[in-house]
Protein backbone atom coordinates (compact mmCIF):
# COMPACT_ATOMS: atom_id res chain seq x y z
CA UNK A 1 0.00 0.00 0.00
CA UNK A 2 1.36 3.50 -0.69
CA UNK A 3 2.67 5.27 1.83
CA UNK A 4 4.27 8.93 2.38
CA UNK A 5 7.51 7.22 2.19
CA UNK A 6 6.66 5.46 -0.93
CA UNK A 7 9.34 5.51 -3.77
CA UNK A 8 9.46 6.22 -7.12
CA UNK A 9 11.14 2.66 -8.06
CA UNK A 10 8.07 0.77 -5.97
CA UNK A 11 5.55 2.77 -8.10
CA UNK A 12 7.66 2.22 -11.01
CA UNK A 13 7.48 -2.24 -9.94
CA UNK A 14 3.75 -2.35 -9.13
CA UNK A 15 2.96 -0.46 -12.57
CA UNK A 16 5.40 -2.72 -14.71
CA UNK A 17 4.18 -5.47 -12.64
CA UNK A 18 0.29 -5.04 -12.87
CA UNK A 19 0.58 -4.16 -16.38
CA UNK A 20 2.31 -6.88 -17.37
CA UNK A 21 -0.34 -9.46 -16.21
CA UNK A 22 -3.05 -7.43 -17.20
CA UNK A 23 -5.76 -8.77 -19.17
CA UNK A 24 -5.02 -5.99 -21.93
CA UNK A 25 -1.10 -7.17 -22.45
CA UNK A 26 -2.31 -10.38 -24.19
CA UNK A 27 -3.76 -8.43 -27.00
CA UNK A 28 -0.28 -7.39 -28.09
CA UNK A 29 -1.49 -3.57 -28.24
CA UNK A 30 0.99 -1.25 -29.89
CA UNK A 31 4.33 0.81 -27.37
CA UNK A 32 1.91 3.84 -26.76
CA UNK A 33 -0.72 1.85 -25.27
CA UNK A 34 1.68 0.26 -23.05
CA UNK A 35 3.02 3.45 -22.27
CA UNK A 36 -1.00 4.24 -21.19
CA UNK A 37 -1.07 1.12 -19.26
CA UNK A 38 1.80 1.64 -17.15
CA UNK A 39 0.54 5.06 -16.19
CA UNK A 40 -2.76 3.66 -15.49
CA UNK A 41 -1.13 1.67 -12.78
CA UNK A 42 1.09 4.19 -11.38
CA UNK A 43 -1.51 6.48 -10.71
CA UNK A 44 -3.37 3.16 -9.08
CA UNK A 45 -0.56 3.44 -7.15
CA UNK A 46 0.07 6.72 -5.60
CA UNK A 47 -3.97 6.94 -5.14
CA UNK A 48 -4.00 3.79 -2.80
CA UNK A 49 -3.12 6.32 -0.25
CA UNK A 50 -6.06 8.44 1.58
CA UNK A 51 -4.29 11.54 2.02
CA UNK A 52 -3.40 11.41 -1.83
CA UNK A 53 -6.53 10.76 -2.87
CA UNK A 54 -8.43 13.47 -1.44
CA UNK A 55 -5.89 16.00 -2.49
CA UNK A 56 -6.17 14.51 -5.98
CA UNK A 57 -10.11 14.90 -5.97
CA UNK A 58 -9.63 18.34 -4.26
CA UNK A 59 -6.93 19.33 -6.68
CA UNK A 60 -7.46 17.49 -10.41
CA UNK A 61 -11.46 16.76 -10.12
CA UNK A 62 -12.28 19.81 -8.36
CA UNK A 63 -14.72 18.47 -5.62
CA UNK A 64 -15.14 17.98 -2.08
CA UNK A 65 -16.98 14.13 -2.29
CA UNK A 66 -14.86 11.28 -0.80
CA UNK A 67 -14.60 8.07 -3.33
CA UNK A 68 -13.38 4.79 -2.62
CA UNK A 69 -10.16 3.27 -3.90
CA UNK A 70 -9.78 4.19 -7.10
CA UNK A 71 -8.57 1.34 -8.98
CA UNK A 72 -7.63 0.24 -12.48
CA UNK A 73 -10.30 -2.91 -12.71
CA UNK A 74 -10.37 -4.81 -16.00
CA UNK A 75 -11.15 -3.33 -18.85
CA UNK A 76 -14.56 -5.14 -20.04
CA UNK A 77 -15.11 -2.94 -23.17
CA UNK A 78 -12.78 -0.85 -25.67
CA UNK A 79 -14.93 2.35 -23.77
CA UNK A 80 -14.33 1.74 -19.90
CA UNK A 81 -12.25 4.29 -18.39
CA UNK A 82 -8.91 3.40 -17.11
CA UNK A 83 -9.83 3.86 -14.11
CA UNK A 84 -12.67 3.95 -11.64
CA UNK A 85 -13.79 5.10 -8.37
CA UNK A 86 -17.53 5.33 -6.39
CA UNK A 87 -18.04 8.65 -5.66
CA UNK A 88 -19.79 7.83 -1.56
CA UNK A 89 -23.01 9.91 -1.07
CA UNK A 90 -22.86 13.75 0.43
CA UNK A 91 -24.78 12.40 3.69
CA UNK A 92 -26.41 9.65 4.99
CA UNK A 93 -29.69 10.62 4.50
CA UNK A 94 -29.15 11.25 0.17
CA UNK A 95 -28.95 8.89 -2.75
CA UNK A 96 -26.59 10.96 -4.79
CA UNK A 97 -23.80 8.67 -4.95
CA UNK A 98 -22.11 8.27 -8.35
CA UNK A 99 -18.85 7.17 -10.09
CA UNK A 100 -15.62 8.71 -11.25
CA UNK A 101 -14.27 7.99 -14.14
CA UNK A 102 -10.37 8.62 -15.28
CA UNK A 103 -9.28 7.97 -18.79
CA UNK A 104 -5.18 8.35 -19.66
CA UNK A 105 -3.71 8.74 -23.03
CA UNK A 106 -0.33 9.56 -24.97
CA UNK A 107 -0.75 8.95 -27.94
CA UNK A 108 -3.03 11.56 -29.61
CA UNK A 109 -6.11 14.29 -29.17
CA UNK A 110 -9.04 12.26 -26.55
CA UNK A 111 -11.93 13.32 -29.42
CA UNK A 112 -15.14 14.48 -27.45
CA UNK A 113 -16.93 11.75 -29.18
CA UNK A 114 -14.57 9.53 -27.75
CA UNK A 115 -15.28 11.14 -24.14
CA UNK A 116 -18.56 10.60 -24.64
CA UNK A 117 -18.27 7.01 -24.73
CA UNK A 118 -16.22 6.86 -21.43
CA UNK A 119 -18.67 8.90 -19.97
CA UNK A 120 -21.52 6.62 -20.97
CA UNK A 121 -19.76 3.48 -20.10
CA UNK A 122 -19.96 4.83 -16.26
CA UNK A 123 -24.05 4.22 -16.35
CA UNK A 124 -26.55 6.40 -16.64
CA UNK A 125 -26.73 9.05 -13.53
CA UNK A 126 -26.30 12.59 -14.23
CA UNK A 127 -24.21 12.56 -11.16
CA UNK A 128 -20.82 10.39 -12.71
CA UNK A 129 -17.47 12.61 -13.58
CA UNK A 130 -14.95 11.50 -16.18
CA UNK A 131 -11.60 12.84 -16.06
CA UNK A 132 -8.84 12.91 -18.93
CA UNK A 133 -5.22 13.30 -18.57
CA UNK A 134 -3.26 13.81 -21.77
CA UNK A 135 -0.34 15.73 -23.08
CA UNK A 136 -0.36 19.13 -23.15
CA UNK A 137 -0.02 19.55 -27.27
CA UNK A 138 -2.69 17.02 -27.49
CA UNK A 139 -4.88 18.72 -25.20
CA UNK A 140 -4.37 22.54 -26.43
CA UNK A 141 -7.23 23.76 -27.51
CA UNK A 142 -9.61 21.20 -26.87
CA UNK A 143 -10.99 22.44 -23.04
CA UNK A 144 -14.20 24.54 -24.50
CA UNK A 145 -15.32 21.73 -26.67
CA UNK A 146 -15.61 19.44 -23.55
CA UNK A 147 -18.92 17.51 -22.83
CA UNK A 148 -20.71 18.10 -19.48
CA UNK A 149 -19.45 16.09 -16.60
CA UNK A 150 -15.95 15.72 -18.11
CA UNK A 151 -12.67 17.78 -16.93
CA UNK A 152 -9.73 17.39 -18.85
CA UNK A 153 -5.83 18.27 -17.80
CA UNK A 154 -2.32 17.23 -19.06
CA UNK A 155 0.48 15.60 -17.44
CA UNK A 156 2.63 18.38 -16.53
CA UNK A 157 -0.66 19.87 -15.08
CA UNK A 158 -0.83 17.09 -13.05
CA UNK A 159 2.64 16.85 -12.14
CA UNK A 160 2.55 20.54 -10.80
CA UNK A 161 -0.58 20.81 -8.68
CA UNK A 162 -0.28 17.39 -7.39
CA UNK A 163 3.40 18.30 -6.63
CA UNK A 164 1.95 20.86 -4.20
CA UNK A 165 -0.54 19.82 -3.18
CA UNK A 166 0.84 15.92 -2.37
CA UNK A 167 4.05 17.20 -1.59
CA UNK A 168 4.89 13.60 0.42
CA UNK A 169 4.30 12.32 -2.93
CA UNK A 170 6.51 14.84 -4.90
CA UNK A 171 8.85 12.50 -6.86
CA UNK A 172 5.95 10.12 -7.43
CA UNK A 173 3.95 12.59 -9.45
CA UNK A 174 6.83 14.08 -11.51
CA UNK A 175 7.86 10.71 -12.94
CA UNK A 176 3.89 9.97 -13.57
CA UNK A 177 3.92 13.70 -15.37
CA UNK A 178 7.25 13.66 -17.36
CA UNK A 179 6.28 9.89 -18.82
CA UNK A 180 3.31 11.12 -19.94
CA UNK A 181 4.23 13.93 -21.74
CA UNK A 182 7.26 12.04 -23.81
CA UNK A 183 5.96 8.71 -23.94
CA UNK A 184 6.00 7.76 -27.44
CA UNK A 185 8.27 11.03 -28.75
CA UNK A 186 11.47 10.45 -30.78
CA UNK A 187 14.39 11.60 -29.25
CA UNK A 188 16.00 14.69 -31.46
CA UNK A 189 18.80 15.44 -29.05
CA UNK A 190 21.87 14.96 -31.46
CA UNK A 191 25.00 15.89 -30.25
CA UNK A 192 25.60 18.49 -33.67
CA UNK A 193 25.60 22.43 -33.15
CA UNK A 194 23.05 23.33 -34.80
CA UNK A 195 24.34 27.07 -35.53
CA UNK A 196 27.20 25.95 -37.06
CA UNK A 197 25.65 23.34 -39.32
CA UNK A 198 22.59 25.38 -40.51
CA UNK A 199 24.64 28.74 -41.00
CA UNK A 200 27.99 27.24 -42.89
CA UNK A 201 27.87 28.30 -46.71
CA UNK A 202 29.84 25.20 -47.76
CA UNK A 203 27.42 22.87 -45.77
CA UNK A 204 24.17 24.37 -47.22
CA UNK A 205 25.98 24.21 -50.89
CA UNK A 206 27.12 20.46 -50.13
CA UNK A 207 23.62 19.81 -49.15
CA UNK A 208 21.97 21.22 -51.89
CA UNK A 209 24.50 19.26 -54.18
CA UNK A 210 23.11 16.12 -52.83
CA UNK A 211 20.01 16.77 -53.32
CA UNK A 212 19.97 18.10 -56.76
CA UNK A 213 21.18 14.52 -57.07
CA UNK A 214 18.22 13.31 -55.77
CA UNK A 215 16.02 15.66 -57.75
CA UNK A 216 17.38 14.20 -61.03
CA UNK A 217 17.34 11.04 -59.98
CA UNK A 218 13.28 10.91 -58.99
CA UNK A 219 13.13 12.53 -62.56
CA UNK A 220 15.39 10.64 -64.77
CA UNK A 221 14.64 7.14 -63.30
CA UNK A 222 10.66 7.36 -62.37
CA UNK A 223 9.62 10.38 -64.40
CA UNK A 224 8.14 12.66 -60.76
CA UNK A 225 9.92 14.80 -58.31
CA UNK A 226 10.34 13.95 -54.74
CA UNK A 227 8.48 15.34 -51.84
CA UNK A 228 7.88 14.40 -48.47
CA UNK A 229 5.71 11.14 -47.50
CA UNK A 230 2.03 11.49 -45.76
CA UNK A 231 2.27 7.88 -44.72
CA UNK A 232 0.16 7.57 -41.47
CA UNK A 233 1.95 5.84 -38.15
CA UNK A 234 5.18 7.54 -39.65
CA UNK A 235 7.77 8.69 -36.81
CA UNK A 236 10.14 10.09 -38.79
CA UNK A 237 10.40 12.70 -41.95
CA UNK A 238 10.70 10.34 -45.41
CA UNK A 239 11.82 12.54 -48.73
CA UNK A 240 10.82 10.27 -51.23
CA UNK A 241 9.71 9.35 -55.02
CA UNK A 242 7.95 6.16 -55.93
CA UNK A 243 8.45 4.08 -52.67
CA UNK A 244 4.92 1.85 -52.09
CA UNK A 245 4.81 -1.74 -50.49
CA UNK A 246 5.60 -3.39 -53.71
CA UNK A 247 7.42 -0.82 -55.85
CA UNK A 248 11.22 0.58 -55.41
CA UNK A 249 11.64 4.23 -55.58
CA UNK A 250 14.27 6.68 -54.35
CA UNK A 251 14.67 7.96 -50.58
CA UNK A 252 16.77 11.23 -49.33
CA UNK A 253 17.87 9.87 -45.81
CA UNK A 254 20.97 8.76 -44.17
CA UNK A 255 24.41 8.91 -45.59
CA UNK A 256 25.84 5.34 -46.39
CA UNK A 257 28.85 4.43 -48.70
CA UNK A 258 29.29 8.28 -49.40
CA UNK A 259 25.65 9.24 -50.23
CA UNK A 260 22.17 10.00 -48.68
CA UNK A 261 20.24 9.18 -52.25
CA UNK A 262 19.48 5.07 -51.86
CA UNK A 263 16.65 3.02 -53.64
CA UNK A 264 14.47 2.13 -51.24
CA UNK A 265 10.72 0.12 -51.36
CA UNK A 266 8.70 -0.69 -48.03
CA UNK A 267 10.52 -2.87 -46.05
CA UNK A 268 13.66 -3.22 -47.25
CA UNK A 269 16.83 -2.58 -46.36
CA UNK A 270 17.77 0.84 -48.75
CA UNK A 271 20.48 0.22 -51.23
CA UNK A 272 22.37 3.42 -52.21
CA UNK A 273 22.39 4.94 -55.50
CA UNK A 274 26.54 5.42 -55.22
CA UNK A 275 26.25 8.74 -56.99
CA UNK A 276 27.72 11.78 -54.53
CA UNK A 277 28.87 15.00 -55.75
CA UNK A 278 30.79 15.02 -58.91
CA UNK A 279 34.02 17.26 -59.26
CA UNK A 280 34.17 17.44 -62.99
CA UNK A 281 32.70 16.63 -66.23
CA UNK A 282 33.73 13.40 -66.29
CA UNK A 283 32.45 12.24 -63.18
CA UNK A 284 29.18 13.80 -64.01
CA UNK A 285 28.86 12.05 -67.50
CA UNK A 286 29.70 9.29 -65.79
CA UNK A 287 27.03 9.56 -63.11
CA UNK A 288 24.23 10.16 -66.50
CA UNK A 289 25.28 7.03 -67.37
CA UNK A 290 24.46 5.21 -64.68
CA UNK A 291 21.47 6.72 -64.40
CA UNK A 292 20.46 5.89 -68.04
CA UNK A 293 21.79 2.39 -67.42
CA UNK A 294 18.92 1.90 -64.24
CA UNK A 295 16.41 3.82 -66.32
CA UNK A 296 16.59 0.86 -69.07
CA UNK A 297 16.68 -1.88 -66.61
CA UNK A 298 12.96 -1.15 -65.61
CA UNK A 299 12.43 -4.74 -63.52
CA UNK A 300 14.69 -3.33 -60.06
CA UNK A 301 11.16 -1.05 -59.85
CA UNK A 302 8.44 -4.15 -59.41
CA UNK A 303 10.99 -7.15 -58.29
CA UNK A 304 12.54 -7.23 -55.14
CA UNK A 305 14.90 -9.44 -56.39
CA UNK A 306 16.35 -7.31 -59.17
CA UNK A 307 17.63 -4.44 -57.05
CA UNK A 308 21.01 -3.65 -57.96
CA UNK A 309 23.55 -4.21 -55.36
CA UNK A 310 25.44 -1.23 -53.90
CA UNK A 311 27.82 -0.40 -56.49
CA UNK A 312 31.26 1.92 -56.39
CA UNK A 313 30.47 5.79 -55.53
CA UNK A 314 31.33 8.35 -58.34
CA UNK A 315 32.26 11.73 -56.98
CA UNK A 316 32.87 13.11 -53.78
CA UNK A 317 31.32 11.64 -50.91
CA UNK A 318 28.70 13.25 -48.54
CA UNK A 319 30.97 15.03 -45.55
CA UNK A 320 29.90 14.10 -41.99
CA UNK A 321 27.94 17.88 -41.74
CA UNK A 322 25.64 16.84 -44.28
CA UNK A 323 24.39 13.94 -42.09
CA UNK A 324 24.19 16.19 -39.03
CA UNK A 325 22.15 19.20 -41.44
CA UNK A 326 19.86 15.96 -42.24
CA UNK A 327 19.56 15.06 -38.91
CA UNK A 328 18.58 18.21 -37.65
CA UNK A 329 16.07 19.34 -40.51
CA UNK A 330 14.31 15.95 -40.39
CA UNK A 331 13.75 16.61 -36.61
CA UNK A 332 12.38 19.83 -37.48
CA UNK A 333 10.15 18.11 -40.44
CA UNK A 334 9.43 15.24 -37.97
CA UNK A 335 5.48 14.56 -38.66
CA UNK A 336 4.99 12.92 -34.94
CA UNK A 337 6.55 16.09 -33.06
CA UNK A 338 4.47 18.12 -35.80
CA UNK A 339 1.40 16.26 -34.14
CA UNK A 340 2.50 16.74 -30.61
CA UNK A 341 2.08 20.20 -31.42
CA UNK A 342 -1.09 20.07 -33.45
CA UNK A 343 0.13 20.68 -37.08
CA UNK A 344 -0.99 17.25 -39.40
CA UNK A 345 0.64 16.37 -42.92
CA UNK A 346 -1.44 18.11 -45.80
CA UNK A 347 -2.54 15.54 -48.23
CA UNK A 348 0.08 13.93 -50.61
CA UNK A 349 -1.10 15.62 -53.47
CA UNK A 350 -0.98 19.30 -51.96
CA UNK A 351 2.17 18.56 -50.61
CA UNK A 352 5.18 20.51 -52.58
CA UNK A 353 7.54 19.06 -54.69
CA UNK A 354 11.63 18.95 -53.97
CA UNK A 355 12.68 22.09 -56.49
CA UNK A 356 15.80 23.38 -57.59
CA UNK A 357 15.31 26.46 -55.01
CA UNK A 358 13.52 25.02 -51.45
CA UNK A 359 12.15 21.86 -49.89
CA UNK A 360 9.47 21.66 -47.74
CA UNK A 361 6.51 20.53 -45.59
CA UNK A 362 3.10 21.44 -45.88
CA UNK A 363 1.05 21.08 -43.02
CA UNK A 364 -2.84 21.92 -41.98
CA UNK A 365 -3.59 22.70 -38.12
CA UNK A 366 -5.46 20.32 -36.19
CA UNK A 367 -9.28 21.72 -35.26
CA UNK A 368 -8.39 25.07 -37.80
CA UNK A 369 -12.07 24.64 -40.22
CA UNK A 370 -10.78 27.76 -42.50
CA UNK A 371 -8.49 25.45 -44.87
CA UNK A 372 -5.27 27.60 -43.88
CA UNK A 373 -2.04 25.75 -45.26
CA UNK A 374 1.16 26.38 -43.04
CA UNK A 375 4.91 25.50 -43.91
CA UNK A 376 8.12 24.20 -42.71
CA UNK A 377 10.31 24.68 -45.66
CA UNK A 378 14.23 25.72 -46.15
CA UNK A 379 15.60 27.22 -49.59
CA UNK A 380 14.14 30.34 -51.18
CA UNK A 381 16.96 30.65 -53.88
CA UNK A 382 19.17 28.42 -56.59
CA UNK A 383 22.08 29.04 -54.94
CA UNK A 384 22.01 28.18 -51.16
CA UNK A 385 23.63 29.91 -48.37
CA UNK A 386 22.60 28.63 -45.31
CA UNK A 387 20.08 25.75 -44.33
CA UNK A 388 17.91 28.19 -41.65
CA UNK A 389 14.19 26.57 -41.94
CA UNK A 390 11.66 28.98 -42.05
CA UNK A 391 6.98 28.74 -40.94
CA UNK A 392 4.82 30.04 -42.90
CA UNK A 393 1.17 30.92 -42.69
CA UNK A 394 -0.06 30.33 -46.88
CA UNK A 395 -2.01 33.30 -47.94
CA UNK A 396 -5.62 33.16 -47.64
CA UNK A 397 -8.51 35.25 -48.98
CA UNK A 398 -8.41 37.81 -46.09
CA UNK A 399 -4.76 37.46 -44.93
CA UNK A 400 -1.50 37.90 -46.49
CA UNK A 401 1.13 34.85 -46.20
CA UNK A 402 3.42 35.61 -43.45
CA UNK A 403 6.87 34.01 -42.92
CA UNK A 404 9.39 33.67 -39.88
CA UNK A 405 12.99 32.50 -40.09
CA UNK A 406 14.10 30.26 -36.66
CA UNK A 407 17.86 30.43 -36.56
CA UNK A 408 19.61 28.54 -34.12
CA UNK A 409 21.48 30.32 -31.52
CA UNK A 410 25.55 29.97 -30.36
CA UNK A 411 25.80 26.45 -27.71
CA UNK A 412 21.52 26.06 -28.80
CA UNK A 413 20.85 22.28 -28.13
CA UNK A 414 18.94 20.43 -30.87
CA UNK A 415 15.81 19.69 -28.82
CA UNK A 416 15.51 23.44 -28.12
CA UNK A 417 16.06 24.47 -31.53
CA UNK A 418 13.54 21.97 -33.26
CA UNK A 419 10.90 23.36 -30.17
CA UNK A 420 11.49 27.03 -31.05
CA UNK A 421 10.67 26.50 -34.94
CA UNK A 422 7.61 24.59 -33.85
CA UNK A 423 6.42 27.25 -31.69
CA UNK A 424 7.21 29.74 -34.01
CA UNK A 425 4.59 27.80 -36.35
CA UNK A 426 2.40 27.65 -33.55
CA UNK A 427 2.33 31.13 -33.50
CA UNK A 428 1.13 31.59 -37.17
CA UNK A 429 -1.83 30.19 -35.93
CA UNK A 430 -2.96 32.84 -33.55
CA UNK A 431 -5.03 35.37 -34.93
């Protein structure tokens, strides 16, 4: 039983524990869910004791009723909360006694149709309460379209006021707040400057190089030009022409044997192109060659079995700087931290082409009815001199498109920089 002495590593047992021989684990749900499930059952935890328990109905749920243990009890339908407490009646002499409800996620915006459900799965008094913890970006926004009889709050929320106001519990609710705001995240601390890589001439140039490479490579060998992939699930930026399940196509990503252009289909391992940057006219005729060769040997495109095996690089490889630029920008670009913060991809077809000037994201804001486009894109001009991304808001019938540049700042870490040019989108979305 929890206690004020109770440790972050016991919480941290009973919630692996639990979850691991919980009815749910057998269905083989995906790593977010898990994530959910494990929070479930450290906040199970930490409630077991009394004094925690009224400050978290105090606190969180905002009333002065007394429940009962509020446990995490088998799930019997996909629309039970994860947890669930009787609310005890106000006196003796009423019949108002109820249920509380608390549903956890971390892995994307808790619809109000979806609250609805929970809500309903309680039973049918106007008296029951369903609470909703979430992340903060997934929870922005959302408070005014709430049904009646549901509170919402985020993680870090909860980590603060329960911090205070469970302050024997301190550590406990931290941990329970910081996993659920990065449960599921990618990690995007590289250890690159990012001033130095996005502000170097020769790096943008080199970079640019590369993917002119890829530009005429999308056109020469599948007839299109690249752009970024809509894929759903996706937890990481894709530049791409022509990859499906059962088709090869061409993929911008990370430098191997010299180059970051490889063919690449669905499940495969990516085999690279072996063209870098070519220091002369004969290098370059003899990367148009290769390219022409690949272009006639159409079967490579529909049969796994006829990709081409890495063959020798011609021209200069890909420095180390272009890896870390790609790195960085694709952390920028990434479309689950673009979701964290509310921004979804724009459909495939409005998205905009790789071009011999800029490459870019387009994105559409989550709950935004108006049709407003936004931006993540880098470029501007043939000739590049630095890799700064810049947001845009796309012009619309009564605004004009407006456009910030994020550069990083001197001993910036990566994390902060890829936050600041999301909020700096964000803030195209304020009126």
């Amino acid at each position: 039983m929890a206690r004020s002495y109770a440790t972050v590593g016991q919480m941290l047992t009973y919630a692996v524990e639990r979850s691991v021989t919980a009815p749910e684990a057998a269905e083989g749900s995906a790593r977010p869910a898990r994530a959910d499930g494990i929070l479930r059952h450290m906040l199970e935890f930490v409630l077991m004791a009394p004094k925690s328990r009224r400050a978290f109905l105090r606190t969180v749920v905002r009333t002065e009723r007394a429940t009962g243990s509020i446990v995490a009890a088998p799930r019997l339908h996909r629309s039970s909360p994860d947890l669930v407490a009787e609310i005890l009646p106000s006196s003796t002499e009423t019949d108002d006694g109820a249920r509380l409800g608390v549903v956890v996620s971390t892995e994307g915006l808790l619809r109000t149709t979806r609250l609805e459900r929970h809500l309903a799965a309680l039973g049918a008094s106007d008296q029951h309460l369903l609470l909703a913890i979430s992340r903060r970006s997934d929870l922005a926004g959302s408070e005014e379209q709430l049904p009646e009889r549901v509170l919402a709050t985020s993680w870090s929320s909860l980590a603060r006021r329960m911090s205070k106001a469970d302050p024997g519990h301190q550590a406990l609710w931290e941990t329970i707040g910081e996993i659920g705001e990065n449960s599921g995240r990618p990690i995007v601390q590289y250890p690159v400057e990012a001033k130095r890589l996005l502000t170097k001439a020769s790096v943008a140039r080199e970079f640019r190089g590369h993917l002119d490479v890829m530009h005429r490579a999308s056109r020469d060998l599948l007839g299109t030009s690249p752009h970024f992939s809509t894929r759903r699930g996706q937890t990481d930026a894709h530049l791409q022409a022509g990859v499906r399940l059962h088709r090869t196509g061409l993929e911008f990503g990370e430098v191997e044997l010299g180059t970051p252009v490889h063919l690449q289909r669905t499940g495969h391992e990516p085999v690279p192109l072996g063209i870098g940057l070519a220091r002369g006219e004969e290098e370059r005729a003899e990367a148009g060659a290769r390219l022409e060769t690949l272009a006639r040997r159409t079967a490579w495109r529909t049969d796994e079995g006829a990709l081409p095996a890495s063959p020798p690089l011609i021209g200069a490889p890909a420095s180390p700087e272009v890896e870390g630029a790609r790195l960085l920008l694709w952390a920028v670009l990434n479309p689950m931290l673009l979701r964290d913060r509310g921004f979804d991809a724009a459909p495939a077809r409005r998205q905009p082409a790789l071009t011999a000037t800029s490459m870019g994201l387009r994105l559409l804001h989550r709950g935004d009815d108006t049709g407003t486009t936004y931006r993540i894109w880098v470029g501007g001009e043939r000739d590049w001199s630095h890799l700064i991304p810049k947001v845009t808001r796309e012009a619309t019938g009564d605004r004009p498109e407006e456009t910030y540049a994020v550069a990083p700042r001197k001993s910036q870490s990566t994390a902060d920089f890829v936050w600041e040019v999301h909020r700096a989108l964000r803030s195209l979305t304020i009126a």
